[in-house]
PDB file of N, CA and C in Angstrom:
ATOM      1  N   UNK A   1    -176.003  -4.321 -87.667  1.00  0.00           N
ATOM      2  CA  UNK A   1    -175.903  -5.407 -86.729  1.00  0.00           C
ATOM      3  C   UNK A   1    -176.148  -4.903 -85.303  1.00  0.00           C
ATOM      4  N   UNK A   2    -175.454  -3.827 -84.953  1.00  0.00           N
ATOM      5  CA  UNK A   2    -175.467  -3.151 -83.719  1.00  0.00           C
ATOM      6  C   UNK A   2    -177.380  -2.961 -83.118  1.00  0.00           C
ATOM      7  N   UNK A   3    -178.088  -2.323 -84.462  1.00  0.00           N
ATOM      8  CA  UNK A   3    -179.761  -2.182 -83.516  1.00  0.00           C
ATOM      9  C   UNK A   3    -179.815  -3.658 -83.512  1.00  0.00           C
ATOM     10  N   UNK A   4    -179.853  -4.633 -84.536  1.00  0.00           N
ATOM     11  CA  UNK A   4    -180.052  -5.565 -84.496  1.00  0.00           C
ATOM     12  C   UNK A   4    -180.186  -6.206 -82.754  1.00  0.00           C
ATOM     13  N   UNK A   5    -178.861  -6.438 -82.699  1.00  0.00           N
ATOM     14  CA  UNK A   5    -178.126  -6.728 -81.439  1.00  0.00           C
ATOM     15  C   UNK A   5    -178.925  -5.786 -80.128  1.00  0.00           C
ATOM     16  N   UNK A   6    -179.540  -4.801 -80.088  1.00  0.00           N
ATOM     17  CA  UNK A   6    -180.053  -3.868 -79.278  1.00  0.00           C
ATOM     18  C   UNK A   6    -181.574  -3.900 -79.159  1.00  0.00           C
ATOM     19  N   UNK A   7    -182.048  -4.307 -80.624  1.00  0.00           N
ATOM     20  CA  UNK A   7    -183.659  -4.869 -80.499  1.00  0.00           C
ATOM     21  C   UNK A   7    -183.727  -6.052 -79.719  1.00  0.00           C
ATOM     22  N   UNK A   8    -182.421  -6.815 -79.780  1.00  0.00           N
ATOM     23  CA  UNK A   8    -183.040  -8.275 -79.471  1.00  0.00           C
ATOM     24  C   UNK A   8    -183.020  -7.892 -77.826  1.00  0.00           C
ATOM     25  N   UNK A   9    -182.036  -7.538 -77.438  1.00  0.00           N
ATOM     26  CA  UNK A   9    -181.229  -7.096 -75.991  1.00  0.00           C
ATOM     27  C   UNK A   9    -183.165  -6.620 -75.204  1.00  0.00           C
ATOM     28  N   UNK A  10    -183.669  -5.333 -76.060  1.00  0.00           N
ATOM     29  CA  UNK A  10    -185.267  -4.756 -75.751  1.00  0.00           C
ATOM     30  C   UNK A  10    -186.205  -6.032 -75.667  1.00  0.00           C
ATOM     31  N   UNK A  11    -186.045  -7.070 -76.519  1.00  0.00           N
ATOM     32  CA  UNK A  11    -186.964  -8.374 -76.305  1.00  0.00           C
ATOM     33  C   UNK A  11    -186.680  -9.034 -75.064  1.00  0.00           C
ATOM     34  N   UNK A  12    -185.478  -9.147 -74.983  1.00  0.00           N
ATOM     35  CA  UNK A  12    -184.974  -9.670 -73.563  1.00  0.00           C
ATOM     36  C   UNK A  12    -185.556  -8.979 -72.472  1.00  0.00           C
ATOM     37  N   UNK A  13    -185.617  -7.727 -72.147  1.00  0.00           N
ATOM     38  CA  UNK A  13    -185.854  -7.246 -71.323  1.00  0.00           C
ATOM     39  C   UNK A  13    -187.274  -7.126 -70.912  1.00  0.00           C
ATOM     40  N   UNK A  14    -187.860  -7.023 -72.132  1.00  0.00           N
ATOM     41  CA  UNK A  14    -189.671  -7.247 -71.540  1.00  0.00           C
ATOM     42  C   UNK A  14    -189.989  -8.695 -71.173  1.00  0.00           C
ATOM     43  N   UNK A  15    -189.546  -9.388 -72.039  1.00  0.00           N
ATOM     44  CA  UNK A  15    -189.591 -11.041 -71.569  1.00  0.00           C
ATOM     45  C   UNK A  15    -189.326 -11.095 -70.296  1.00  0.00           C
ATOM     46  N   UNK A  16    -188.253 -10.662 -69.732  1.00  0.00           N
ATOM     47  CA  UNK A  16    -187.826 -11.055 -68.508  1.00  0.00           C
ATOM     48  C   UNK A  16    -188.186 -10.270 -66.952  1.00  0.00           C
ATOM     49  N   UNK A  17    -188.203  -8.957 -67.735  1.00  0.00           N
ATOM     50  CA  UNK A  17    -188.348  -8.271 -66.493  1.00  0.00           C
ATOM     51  C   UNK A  17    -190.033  -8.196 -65.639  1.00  0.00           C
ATOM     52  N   UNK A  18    -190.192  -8.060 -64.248  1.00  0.00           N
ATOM     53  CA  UNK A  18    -191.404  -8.124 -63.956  1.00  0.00           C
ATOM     54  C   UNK A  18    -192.085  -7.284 -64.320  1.00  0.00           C
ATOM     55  N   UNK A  19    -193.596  -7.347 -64.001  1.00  0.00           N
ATOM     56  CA  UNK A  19    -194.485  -6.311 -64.197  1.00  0.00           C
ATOM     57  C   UNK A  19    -194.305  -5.047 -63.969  1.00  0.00           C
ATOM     58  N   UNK A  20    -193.762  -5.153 -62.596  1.00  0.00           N
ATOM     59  CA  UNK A  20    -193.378  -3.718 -61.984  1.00  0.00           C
ATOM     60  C   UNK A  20    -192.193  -3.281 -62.001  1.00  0.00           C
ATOM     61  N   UNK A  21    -190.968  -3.978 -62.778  1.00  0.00           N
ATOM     62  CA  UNK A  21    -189.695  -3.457 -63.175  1.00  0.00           C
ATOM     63  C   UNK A  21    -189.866  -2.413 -64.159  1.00  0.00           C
ATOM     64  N   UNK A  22    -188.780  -1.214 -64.467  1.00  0.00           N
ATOM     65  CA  UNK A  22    -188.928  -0.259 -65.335  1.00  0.00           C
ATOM     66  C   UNK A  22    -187.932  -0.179 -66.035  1.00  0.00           C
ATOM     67  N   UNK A  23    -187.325  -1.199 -67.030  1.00  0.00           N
ATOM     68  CA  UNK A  23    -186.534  -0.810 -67.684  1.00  0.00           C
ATOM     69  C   UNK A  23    -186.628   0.237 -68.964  1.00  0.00           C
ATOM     70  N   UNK A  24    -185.296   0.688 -68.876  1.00  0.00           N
ATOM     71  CA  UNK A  24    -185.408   2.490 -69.595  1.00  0.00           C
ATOM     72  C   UNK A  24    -183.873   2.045 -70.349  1.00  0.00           C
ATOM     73  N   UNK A  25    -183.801   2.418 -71.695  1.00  0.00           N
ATOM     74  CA  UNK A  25    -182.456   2.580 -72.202  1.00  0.00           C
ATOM     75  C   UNK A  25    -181.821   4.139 -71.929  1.00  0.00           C
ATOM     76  N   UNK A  26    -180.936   3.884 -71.248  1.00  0.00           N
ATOM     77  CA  UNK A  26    -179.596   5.004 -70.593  1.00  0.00           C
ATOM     78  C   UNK A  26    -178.951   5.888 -71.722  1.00  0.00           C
ATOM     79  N   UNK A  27    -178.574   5.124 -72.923  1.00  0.00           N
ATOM     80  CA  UNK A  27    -177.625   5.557 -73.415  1.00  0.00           C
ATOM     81  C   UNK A  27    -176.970   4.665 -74.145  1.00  0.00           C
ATOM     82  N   UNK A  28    -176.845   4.687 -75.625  1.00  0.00           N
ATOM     83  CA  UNK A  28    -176.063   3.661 -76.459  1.00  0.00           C
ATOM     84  C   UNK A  28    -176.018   1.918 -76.056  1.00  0.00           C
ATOM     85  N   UNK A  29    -175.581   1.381 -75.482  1.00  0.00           N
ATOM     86  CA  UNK A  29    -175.208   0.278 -75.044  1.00  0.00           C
ATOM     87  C   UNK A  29    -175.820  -0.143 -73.584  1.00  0.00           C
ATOM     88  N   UNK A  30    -176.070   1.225 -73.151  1.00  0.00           N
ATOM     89  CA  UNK A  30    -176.917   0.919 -71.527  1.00  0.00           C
ATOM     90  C   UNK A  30    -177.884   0.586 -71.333  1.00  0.00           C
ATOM     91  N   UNK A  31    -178.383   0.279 -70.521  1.00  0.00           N
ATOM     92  CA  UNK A  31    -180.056   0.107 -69.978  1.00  0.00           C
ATOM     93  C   UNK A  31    -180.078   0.604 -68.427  1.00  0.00           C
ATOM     94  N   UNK A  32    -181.042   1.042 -67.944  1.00  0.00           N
ATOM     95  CA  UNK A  32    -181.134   1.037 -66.273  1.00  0.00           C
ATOM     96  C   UNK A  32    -182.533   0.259 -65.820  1.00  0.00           C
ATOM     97  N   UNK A  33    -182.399  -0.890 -65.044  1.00  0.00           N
ATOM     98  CA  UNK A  33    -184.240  -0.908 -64.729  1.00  0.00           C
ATOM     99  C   UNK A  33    -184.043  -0.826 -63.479  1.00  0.00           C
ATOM    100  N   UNK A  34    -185.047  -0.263 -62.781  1.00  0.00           N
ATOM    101  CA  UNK A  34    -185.766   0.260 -61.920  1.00  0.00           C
ATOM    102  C   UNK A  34    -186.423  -0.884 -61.286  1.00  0.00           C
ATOM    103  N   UNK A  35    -185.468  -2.262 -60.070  1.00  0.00           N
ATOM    104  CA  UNK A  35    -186.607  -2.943 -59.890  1.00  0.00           C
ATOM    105  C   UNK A  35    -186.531  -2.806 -58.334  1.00  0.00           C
ATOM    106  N   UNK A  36    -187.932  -3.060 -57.961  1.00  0.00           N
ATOM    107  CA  UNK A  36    -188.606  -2.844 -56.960  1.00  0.00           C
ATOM    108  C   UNK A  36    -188.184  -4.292 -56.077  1.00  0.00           C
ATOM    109  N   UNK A  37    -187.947  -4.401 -54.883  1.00  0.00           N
ATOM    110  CA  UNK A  37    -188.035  -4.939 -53.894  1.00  0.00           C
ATOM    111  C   UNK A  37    -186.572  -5.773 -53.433  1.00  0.00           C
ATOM    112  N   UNK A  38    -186.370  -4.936 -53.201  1.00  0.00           N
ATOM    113  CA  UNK A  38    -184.327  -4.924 -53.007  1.00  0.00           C
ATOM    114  C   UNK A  38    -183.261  -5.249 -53.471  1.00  0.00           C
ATOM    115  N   UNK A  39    -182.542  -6.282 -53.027  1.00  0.00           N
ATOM    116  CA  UNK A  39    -181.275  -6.373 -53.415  1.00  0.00           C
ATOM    117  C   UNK A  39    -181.378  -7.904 -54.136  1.00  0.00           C
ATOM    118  N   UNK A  40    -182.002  -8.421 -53.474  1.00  0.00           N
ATOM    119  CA  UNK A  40    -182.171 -10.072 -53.895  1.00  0.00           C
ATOM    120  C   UNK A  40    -183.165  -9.762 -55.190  1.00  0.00           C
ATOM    121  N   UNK A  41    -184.245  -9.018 -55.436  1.00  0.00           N
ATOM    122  CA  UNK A  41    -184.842  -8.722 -56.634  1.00  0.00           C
ATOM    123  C   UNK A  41    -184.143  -8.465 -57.652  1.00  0.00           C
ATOM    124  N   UNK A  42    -182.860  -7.804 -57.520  1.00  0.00           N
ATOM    125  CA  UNK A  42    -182.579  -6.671 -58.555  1.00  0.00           C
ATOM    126  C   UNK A  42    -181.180  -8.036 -59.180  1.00  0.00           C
ATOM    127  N   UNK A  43    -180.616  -8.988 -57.751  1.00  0.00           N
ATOM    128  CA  UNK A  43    -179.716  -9.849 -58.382  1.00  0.00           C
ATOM    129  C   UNK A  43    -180.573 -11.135 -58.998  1.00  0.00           C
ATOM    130  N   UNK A  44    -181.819 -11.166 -58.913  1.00  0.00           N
ATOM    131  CA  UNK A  44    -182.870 -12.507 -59.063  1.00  0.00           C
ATOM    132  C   UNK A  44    -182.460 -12.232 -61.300  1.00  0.00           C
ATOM    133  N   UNK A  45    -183.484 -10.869 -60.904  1.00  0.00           N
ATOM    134  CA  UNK A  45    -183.384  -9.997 -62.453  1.00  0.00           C
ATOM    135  C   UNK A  45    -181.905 -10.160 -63.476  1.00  0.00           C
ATOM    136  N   UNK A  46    -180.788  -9.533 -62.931  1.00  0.00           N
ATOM    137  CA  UNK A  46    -180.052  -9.917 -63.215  1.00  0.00           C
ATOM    138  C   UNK A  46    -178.937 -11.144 -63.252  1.00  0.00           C
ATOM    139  N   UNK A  47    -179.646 -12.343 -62.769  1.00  0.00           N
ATOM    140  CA  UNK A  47    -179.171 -13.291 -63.352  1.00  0.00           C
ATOM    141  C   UNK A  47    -179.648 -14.177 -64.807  1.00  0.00           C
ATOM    142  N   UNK A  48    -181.506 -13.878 -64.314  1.00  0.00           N
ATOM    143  CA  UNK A  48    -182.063 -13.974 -65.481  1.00  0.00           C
ATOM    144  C   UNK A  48    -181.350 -13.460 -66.655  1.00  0.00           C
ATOM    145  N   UNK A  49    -181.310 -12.102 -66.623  1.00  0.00           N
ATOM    146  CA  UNK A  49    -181.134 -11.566 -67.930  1.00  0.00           C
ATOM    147  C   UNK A  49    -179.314 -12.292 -68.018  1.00  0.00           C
ATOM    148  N   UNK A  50    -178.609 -12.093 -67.552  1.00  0.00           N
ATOM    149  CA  UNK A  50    -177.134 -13.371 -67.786  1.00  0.00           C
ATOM    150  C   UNK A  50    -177.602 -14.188 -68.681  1.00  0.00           C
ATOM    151  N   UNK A  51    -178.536 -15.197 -68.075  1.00  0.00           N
ATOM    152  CA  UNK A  51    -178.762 -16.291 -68.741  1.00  0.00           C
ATOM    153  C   UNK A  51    -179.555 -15.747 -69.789  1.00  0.00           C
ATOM    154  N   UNK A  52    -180.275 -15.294 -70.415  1.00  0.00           N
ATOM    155  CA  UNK A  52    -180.993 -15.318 -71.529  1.00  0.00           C
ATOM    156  C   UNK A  52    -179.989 -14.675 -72.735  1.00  0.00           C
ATOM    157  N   UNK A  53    -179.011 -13.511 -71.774  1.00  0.00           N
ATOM    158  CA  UNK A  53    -178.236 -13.495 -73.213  1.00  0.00           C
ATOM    159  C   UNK A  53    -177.239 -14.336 -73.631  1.00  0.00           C
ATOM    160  N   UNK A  54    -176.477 -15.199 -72.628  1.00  0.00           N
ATOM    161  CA  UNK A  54    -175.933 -16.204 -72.714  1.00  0.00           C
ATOM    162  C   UNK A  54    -176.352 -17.254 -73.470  1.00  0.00           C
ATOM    163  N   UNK A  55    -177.708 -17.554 -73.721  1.00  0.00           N
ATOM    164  CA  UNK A  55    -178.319 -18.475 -74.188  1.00  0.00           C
ATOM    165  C   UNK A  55    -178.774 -18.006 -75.579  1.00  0.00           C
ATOM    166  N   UNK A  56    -179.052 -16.444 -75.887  1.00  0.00           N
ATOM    167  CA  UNK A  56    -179.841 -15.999 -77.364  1.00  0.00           C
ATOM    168  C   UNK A  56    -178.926 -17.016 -78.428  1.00  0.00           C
ATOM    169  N   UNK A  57    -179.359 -17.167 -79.340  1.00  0.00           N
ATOM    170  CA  UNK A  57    -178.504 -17.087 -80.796  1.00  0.00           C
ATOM    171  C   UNK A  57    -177.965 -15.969 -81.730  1.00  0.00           C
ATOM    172  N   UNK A  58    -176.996 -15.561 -81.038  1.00  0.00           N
ATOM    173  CA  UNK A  58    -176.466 -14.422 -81.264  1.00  0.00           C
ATOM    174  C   UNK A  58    -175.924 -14.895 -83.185  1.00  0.00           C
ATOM    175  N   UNK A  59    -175.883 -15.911 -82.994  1.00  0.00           N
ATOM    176  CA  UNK A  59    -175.411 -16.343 -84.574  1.00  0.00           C
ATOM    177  C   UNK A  59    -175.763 -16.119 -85.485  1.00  0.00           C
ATOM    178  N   UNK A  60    -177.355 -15.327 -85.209  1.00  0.00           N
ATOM    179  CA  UNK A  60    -178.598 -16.070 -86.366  1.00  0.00           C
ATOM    180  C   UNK A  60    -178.432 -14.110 -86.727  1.00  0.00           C
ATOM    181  N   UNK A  61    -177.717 -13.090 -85.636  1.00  0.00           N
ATOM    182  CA  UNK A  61    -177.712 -11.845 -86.197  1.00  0.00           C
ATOM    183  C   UNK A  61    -176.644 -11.639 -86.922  1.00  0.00           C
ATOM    184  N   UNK A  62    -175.239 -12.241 -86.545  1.00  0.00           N
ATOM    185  CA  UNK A  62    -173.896 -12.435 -87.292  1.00  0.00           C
ATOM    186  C   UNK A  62    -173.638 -13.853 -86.906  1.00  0.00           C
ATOM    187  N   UNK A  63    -173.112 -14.504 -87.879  1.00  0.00           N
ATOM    188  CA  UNK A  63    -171.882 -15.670 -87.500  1.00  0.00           C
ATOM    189  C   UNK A  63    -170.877 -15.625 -86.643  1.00  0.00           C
ATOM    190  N   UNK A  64    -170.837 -16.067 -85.598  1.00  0.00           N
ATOM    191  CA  UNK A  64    -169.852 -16.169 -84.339  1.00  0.00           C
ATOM    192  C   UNK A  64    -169.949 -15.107 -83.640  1.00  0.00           C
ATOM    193  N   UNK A  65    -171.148 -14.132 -83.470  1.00  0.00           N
ATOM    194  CA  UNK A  65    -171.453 -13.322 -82.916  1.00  0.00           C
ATOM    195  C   UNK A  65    -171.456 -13.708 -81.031  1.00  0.00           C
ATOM    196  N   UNK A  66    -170.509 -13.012 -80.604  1.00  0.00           N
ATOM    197  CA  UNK A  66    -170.960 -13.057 -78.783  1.00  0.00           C
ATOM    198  C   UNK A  66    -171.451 -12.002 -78.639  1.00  0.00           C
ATOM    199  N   UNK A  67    -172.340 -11.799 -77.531  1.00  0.00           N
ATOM    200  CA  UNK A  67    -172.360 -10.798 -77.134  1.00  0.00           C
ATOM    201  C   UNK A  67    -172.408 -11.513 -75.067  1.00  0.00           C
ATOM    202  N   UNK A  68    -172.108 -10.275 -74.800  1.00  0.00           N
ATOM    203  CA  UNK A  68    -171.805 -10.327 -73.227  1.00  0.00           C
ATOM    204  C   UNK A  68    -172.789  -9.242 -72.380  1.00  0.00           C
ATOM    205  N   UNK A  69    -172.871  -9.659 -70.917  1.00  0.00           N
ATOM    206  CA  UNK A  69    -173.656  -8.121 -70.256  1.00  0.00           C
ATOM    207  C   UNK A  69    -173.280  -8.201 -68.642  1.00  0.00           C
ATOM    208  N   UNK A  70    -172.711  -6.936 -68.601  1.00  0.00           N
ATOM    209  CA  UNK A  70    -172.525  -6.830 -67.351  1.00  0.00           C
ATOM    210  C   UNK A  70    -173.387  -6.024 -67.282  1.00  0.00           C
ATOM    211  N   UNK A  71    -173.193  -5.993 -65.472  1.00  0.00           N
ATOM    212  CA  UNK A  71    -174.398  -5.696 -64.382  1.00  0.00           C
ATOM    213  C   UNK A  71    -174.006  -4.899 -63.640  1.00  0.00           C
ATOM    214  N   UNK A  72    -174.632  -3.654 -63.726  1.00  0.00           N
ATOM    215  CA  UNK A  72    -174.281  -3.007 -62.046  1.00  0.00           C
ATOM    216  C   UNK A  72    -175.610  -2.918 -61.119  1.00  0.00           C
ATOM    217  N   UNK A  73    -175.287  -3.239 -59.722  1.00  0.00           N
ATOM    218  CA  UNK A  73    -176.746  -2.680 -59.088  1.00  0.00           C
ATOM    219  C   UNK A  73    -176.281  -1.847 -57.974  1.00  0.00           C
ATOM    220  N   UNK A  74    -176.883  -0.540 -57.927  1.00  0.00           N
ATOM    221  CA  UNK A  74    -177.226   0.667 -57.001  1.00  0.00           C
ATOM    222  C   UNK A  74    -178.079   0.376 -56.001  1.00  0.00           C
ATOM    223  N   UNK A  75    -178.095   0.153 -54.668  1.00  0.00           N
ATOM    224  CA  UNK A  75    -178.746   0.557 -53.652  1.00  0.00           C
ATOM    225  C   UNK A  75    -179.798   1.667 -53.840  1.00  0.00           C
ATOM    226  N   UNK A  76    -180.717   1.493 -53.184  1.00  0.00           N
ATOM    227  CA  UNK A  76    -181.879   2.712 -52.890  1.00  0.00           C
ATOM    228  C   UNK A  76    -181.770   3.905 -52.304  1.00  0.00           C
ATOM    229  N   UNK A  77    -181.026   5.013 -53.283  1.00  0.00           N
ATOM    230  CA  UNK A  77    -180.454   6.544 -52.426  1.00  0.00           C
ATOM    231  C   UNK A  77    -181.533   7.064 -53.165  1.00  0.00           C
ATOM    232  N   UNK A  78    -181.306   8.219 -53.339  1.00  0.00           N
ATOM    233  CA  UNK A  78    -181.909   9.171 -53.899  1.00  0.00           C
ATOM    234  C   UNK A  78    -181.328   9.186 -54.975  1.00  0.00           C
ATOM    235  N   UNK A  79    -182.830   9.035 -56.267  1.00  0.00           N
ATOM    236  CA  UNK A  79    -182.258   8.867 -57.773  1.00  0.00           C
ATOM    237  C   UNK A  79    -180.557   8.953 -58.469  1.00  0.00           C
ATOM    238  N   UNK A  80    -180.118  10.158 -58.372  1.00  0.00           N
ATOM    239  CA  UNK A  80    -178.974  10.350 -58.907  1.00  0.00           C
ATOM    240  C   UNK A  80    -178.199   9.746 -58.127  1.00  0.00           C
ATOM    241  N   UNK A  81    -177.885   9.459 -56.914  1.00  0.00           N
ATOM    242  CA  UNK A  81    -177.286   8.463 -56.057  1.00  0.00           C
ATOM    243  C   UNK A  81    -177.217   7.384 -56.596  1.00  0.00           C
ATOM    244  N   UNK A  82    -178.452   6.590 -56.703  1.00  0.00           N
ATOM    245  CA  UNK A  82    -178.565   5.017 -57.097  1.00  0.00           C
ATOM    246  C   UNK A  82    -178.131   4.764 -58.325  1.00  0.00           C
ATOM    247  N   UNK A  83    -178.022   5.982 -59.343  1.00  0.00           N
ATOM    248  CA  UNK A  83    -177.631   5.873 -61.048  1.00  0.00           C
ATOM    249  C   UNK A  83    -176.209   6.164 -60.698  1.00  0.00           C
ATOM    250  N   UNK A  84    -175.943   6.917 -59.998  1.00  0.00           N
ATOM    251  CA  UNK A  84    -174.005   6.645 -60.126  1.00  0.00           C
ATOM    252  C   UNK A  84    -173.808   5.827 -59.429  1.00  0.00           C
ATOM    253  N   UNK A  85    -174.110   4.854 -58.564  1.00  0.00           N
ATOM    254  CA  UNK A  85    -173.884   4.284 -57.951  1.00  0.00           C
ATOM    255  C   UNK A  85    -173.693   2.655 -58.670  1.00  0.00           C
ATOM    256  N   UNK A  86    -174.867   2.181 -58.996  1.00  0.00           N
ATOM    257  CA  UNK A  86    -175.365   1.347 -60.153  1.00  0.00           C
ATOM    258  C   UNK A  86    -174.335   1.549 -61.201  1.00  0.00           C
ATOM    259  N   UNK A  87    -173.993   2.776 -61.672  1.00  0.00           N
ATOM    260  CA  UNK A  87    -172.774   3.452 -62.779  1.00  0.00           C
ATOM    261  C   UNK A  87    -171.289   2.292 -62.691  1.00  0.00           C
ATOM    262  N   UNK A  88    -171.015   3.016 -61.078  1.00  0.00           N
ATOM    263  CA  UNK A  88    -169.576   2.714 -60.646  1.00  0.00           C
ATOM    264  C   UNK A  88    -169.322   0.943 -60.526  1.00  0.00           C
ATOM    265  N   UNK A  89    -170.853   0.709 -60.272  1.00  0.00           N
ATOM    266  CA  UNK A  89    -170.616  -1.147 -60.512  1.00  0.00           C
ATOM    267  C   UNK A  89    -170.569  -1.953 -61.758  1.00  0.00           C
ATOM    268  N   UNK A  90    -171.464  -1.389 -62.609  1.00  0.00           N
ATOM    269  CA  UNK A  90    -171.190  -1.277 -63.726  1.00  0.00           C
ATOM    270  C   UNK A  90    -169.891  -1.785 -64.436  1.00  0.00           C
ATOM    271  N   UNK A  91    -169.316  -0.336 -64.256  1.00  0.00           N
ATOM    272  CA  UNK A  91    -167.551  -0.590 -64.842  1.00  0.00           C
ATOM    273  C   UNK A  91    -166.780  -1.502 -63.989  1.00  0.00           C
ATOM    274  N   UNK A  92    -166.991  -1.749 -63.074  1.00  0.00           N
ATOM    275  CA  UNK A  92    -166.631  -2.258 -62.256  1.00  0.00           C
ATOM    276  C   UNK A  92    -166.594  -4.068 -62.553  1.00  0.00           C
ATOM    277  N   UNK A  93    -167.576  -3.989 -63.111  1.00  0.00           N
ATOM    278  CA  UNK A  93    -168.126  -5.509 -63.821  1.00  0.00           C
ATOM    279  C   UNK A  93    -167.197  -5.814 -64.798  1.00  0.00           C
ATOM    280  N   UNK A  94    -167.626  -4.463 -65.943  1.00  0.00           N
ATOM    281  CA  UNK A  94    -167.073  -4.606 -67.059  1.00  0.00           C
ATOM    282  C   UNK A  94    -165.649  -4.611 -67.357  1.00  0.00           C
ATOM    283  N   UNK A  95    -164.904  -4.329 -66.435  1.00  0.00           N
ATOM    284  CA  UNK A  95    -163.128  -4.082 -65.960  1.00  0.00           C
ATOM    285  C   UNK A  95    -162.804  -5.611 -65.650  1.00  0.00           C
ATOM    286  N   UNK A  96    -163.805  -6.365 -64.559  1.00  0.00           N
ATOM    287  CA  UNK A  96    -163.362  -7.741 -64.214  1.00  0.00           C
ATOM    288  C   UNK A  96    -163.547  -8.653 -65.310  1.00  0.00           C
ATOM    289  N   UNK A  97    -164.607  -8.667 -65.627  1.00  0.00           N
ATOM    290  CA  UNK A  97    -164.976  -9.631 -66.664  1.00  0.00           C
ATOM    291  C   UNK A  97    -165.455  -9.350 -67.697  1.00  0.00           C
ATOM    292  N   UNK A  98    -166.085 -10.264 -68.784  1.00  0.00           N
ATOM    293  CA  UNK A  98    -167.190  -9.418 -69.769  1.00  0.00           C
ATOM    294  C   UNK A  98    -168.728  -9.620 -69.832  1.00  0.00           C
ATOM    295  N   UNK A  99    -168.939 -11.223 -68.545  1.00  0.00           N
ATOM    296  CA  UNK A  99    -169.863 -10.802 -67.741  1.00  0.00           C
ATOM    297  C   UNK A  99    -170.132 -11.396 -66.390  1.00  0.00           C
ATOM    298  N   UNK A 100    -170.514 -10.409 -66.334  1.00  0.00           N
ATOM    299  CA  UNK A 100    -170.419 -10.086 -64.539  1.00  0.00           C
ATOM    300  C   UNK A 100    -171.497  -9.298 -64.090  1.00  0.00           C
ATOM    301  N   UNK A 101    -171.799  -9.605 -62.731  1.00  0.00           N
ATOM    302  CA  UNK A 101    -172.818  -8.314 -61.932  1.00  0.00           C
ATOM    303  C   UNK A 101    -172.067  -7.806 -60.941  1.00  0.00           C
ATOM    304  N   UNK A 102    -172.294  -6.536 -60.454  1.00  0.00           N
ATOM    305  CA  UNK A 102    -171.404  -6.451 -59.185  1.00  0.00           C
ATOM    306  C   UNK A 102    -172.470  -5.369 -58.420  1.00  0.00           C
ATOM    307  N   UNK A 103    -172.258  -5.021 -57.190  1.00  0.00           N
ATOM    308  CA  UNK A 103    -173.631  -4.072 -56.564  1.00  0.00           C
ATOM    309  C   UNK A 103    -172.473  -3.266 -55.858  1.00  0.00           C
ATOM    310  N   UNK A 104    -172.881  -2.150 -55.673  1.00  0.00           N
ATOM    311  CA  UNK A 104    -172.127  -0.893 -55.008  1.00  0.00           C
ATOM    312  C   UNK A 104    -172.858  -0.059 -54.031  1.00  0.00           C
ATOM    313  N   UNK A 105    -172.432  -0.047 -53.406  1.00  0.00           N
ATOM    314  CA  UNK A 105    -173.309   0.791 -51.653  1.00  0.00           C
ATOM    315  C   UNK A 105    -172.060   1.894 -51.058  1.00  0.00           C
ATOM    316  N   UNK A 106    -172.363   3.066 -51.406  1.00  0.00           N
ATOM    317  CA  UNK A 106    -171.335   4.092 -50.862  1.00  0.00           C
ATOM    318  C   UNK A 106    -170.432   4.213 -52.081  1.00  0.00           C
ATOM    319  N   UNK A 107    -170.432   4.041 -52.990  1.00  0.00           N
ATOM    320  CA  UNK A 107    -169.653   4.104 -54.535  1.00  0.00           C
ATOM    321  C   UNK A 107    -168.363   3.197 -54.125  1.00  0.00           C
ATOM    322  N   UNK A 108    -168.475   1.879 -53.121  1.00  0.00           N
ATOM    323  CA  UNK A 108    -167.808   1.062 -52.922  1.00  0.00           C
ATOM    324  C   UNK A 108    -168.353  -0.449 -53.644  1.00  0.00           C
ATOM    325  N   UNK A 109    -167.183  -0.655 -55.066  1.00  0.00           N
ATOM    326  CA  UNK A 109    -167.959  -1.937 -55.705  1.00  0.00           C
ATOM    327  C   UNK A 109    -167.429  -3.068 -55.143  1.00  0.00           C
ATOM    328  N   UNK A 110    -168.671  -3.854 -55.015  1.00  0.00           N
ATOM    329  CA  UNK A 110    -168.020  -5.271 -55.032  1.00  0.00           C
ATOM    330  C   UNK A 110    -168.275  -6.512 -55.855  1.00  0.00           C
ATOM    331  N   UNK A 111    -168.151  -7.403 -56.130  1.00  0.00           N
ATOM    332  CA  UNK A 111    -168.901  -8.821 -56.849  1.00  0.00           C
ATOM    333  C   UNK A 111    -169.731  -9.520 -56.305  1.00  0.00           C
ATOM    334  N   UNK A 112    -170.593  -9.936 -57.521  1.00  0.00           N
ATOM    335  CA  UNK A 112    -171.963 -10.464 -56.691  1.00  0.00           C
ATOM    336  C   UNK A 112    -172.347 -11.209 -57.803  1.00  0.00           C
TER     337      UNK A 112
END
């Protein structure tokens, strides 16, 4: 159920993301994309993707299947900057709600 749930998550993401976004899977359950043209881009992206998993038929992989996605977004530092950064909002999401976006500047999160 789990790739299941993780293929569909990869459909989502090409569907949605722009041309010039780079989404990359992180790690088990993660994703990071890489989108280009600031802060309003990267929350445009991630509302989309909210809504599309909000909306999948998670049913049709299990019966009464939810699934949820939080969001972190990183500011533009220097790579490893913007990935812990992006990191710390992340959990930050995932602590408040089960979904949520939140953006972090200085490894200070907030909601968004």
């Amino acid at each position: 159920m789990g790739d299941e749930v993780l293929r569909r998550i990869v459909l989502i993401l090409r569907t949605l993301c722009r041309s010039d976004d780079v989404p990359v899977r992180y790690g088990g359950d993660e994703f990071i994309i890489l989108v280009f043209g600031g802060g309003s881009a990267a929350e445009e992206v991630a509302a989309r993707l909210h809504e599309a998993v909000r909306s999948s038929p998670w049913g049709q992989v299990a019966p009464g299947l939810k699934v949820t996605l939080s969001v972190g977004v990183g500011r533009p530092l220097p790579a490893h900057g913007a990935i812990a950064a992006a990191d710390t909002a992340l959990y930050a999401a995932k602590r408040a709600v089960a979904t949520a976006s939140w953006q972090c500047e200085a490894q200070r999160p907030t909601p968004h």
